[in-house]
Each structure stands twice: as structure tokens, then as C-alpha cells.
C-alpha atoms as a PDB file:
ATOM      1  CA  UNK A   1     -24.884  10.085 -14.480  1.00  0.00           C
ATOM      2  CA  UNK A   2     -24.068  13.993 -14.456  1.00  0.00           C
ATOM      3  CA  UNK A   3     -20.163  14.989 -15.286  1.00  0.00           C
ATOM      4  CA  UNK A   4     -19.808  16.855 -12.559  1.00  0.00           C
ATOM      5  CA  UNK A   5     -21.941  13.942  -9.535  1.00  0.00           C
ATOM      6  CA  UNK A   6     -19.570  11.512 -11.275  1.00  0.00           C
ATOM      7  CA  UNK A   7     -16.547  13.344 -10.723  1.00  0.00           C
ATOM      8  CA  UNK A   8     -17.553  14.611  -7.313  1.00  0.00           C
ATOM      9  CA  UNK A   9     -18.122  10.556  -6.582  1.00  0.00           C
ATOM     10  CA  UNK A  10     -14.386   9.551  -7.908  1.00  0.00           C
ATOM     11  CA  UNK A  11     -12.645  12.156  -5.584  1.00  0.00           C
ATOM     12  CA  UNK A  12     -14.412  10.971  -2.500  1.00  0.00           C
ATOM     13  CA  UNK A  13     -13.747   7.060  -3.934  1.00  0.00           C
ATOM     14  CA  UNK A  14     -10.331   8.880  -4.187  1.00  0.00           C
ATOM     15  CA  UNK A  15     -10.127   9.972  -0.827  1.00  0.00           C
ATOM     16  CA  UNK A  16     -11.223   7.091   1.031  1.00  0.00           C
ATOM     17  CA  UNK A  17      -8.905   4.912  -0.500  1.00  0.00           C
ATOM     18  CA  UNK A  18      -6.137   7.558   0.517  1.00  0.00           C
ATOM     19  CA  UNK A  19      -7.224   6.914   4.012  1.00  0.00           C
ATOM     20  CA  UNK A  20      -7.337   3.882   4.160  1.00  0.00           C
ATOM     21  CA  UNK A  21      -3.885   3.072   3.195  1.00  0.00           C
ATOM     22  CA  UNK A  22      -1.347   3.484   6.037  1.00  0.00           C
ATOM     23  CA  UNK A  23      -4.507   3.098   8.251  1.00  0.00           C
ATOM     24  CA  UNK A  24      -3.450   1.901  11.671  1.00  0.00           C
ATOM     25  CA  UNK A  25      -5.227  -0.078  14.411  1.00  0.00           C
ATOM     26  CA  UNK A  26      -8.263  -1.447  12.045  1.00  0.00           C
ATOM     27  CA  UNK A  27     -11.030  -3.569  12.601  1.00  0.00           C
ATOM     28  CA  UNK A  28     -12.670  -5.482  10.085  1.00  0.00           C
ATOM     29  CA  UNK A  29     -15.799  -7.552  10.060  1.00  0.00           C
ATOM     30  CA  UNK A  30     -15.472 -10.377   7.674  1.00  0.00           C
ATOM     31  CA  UNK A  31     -18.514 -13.027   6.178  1.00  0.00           C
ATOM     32  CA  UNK A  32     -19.181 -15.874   8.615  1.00  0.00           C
ATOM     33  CA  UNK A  33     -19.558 -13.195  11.826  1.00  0.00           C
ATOM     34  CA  UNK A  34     -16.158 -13.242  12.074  1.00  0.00           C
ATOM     35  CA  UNK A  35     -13.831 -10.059  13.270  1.00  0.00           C
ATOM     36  CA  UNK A  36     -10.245  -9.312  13.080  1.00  0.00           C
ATOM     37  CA  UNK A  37      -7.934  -6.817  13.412  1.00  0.00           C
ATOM     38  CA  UNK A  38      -5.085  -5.368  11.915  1.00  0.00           C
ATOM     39  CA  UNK A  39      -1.847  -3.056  13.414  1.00  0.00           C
ATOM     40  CA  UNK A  40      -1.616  -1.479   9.757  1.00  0.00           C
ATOM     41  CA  UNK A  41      -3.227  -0.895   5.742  1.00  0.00           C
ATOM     42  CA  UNK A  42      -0.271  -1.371   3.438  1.00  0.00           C
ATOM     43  CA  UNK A  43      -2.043  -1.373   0.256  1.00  0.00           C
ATOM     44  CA  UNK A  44      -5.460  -2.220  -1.215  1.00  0.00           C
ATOM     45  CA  UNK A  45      -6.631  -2.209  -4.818  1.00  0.00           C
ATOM     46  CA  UNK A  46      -8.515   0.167  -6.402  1.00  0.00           C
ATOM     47  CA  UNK A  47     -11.817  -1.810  -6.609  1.00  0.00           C
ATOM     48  CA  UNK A  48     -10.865  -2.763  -2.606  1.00  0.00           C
ATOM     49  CA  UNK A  49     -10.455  -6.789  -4.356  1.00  0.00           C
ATOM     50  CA  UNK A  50      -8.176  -7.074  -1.874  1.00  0.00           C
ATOM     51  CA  UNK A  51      -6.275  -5.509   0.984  1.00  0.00           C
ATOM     52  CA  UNK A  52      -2.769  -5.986   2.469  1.00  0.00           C
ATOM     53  CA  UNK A  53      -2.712  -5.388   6.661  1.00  0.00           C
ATOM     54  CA  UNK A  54      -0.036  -6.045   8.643  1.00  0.00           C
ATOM     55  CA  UNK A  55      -0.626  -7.969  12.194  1.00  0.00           C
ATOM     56  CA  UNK A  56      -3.900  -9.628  11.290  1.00  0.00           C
ATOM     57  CA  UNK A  57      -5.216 -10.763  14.645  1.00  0.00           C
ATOM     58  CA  UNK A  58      -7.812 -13.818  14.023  1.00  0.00           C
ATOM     59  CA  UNK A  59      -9.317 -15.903  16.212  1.00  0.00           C
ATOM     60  CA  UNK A  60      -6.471 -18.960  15.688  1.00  0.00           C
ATOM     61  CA  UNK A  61      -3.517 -16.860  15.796  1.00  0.00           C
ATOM     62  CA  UNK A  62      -1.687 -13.621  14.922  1.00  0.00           C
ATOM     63  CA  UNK A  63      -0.097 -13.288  10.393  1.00  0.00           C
ATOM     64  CA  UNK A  64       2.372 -10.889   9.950  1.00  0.00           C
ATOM     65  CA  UNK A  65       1.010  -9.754   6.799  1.00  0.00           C
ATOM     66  CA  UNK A  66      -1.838 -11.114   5.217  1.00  0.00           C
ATOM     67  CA  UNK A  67      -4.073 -10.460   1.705  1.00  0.00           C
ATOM     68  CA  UNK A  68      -7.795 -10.116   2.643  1.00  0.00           C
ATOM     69  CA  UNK A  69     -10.139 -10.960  -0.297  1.00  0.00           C
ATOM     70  CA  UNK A  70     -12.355  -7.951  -0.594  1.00  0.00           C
ATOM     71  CA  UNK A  71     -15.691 -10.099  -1.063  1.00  0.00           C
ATOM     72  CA  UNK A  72     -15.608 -11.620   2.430  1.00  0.00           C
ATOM     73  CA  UNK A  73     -15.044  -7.993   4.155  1.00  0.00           C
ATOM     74  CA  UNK A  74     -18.517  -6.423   5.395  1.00  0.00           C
ATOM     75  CA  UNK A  75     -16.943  -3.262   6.840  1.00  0.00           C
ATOM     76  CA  UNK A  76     -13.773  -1.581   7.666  1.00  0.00           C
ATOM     77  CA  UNK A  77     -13.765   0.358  10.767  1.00  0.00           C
ATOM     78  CA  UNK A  78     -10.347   3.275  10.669  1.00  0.00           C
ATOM     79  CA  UNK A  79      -8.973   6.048  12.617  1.00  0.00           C
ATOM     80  CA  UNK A  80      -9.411   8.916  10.738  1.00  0.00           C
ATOM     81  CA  UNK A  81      -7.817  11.218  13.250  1.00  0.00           C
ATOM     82  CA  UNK A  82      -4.660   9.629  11.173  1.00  0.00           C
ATOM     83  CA  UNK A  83      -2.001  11.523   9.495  1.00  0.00           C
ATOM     84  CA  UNK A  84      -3.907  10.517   5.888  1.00  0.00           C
ATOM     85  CA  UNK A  85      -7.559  10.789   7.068  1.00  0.00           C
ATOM     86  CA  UNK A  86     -10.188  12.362   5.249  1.00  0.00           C
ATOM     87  CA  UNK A  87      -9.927  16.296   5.068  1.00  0.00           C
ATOM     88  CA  UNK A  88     -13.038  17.870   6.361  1.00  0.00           C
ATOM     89  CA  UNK A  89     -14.768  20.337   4.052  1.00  0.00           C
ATOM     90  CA  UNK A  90     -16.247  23.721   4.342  1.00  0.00           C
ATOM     91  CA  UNK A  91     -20.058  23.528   3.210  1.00  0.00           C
END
């Protein structure tokens, strides 16, 4: 891969990963058709193996804070009109 796509493609890894922590009011869909949501991001790895949230609503109860396994998430729907969201660029 070229230097300069690969380093391009790091920064935006970068970037979402910024976002994503301190994320509030997220919904995630999980394996198994399942959704939940979560009040708050606290932390995630940097390979998204796993993902802290606060308030993880599921369907048998509200967790405090919970670890979500990155394998079973599908996709991660956030605010980005958030303090951290993603800077738009100039083209």
C-alpha cells in the first residue's frame, strides 16, 4: 500500500476512534439481531476488541458499565454533532 493512502487511512482510523470515545447516547447492533444502547463510550481499544459504555440498556435489564466484545458488534451508530466528533474537511 502507498506511504502516503496508508497514512491518510491511520488518521481517519485515528479520528474515528477519537469520536467515538466520550460518545454519548449510542446505539449498537450486536450478533443474534440484538440492539442495545448505551448513555456513554468510556474507552475502546485500538483494534475496537472491545468497548467500555456506560448504561448499557439490553433487553433483560439496564449495567452500569459493561465491556462489549468487539466481534459480536455489527455497527455503532454516534452523535457526531458531539464535542469530539469528526472535524469536517475542506476538499
Amino acid at each position: 500500500m502507498d506511504p502516503e493512502l496508508r497514512a491518510s487511512e491511520r488518521l481517519k482510523h485515528l479520528e474515528v476512534l477519537e469520536a467515538l470515545q466520550g460518545s454519548k447516547n449510542v446505539k449498537i447492533e450486536l450478533t443474534d439481531d440484538m440492539n442495545v444502547s448505551a448513555t456513554k463510550v468510556c474507552a475502546a481499544t485500538a483494534d475496537l476488541s472491545q468497548i467500555i459504555v456506560e448504561n448499557l440498556c439490553t433487553p433483560l435489564g439496564t449495567l452500569p458499565h459493561a465491556s462489549i466484545r468487539g466481534e459480536n458488534v455489527i455497527a455503532i451508530e454516534v452523535s457526531l454533532e458531539s464535542e469530539k466528533g469528526l472535524k469536517k474537511k475542506d476538499k
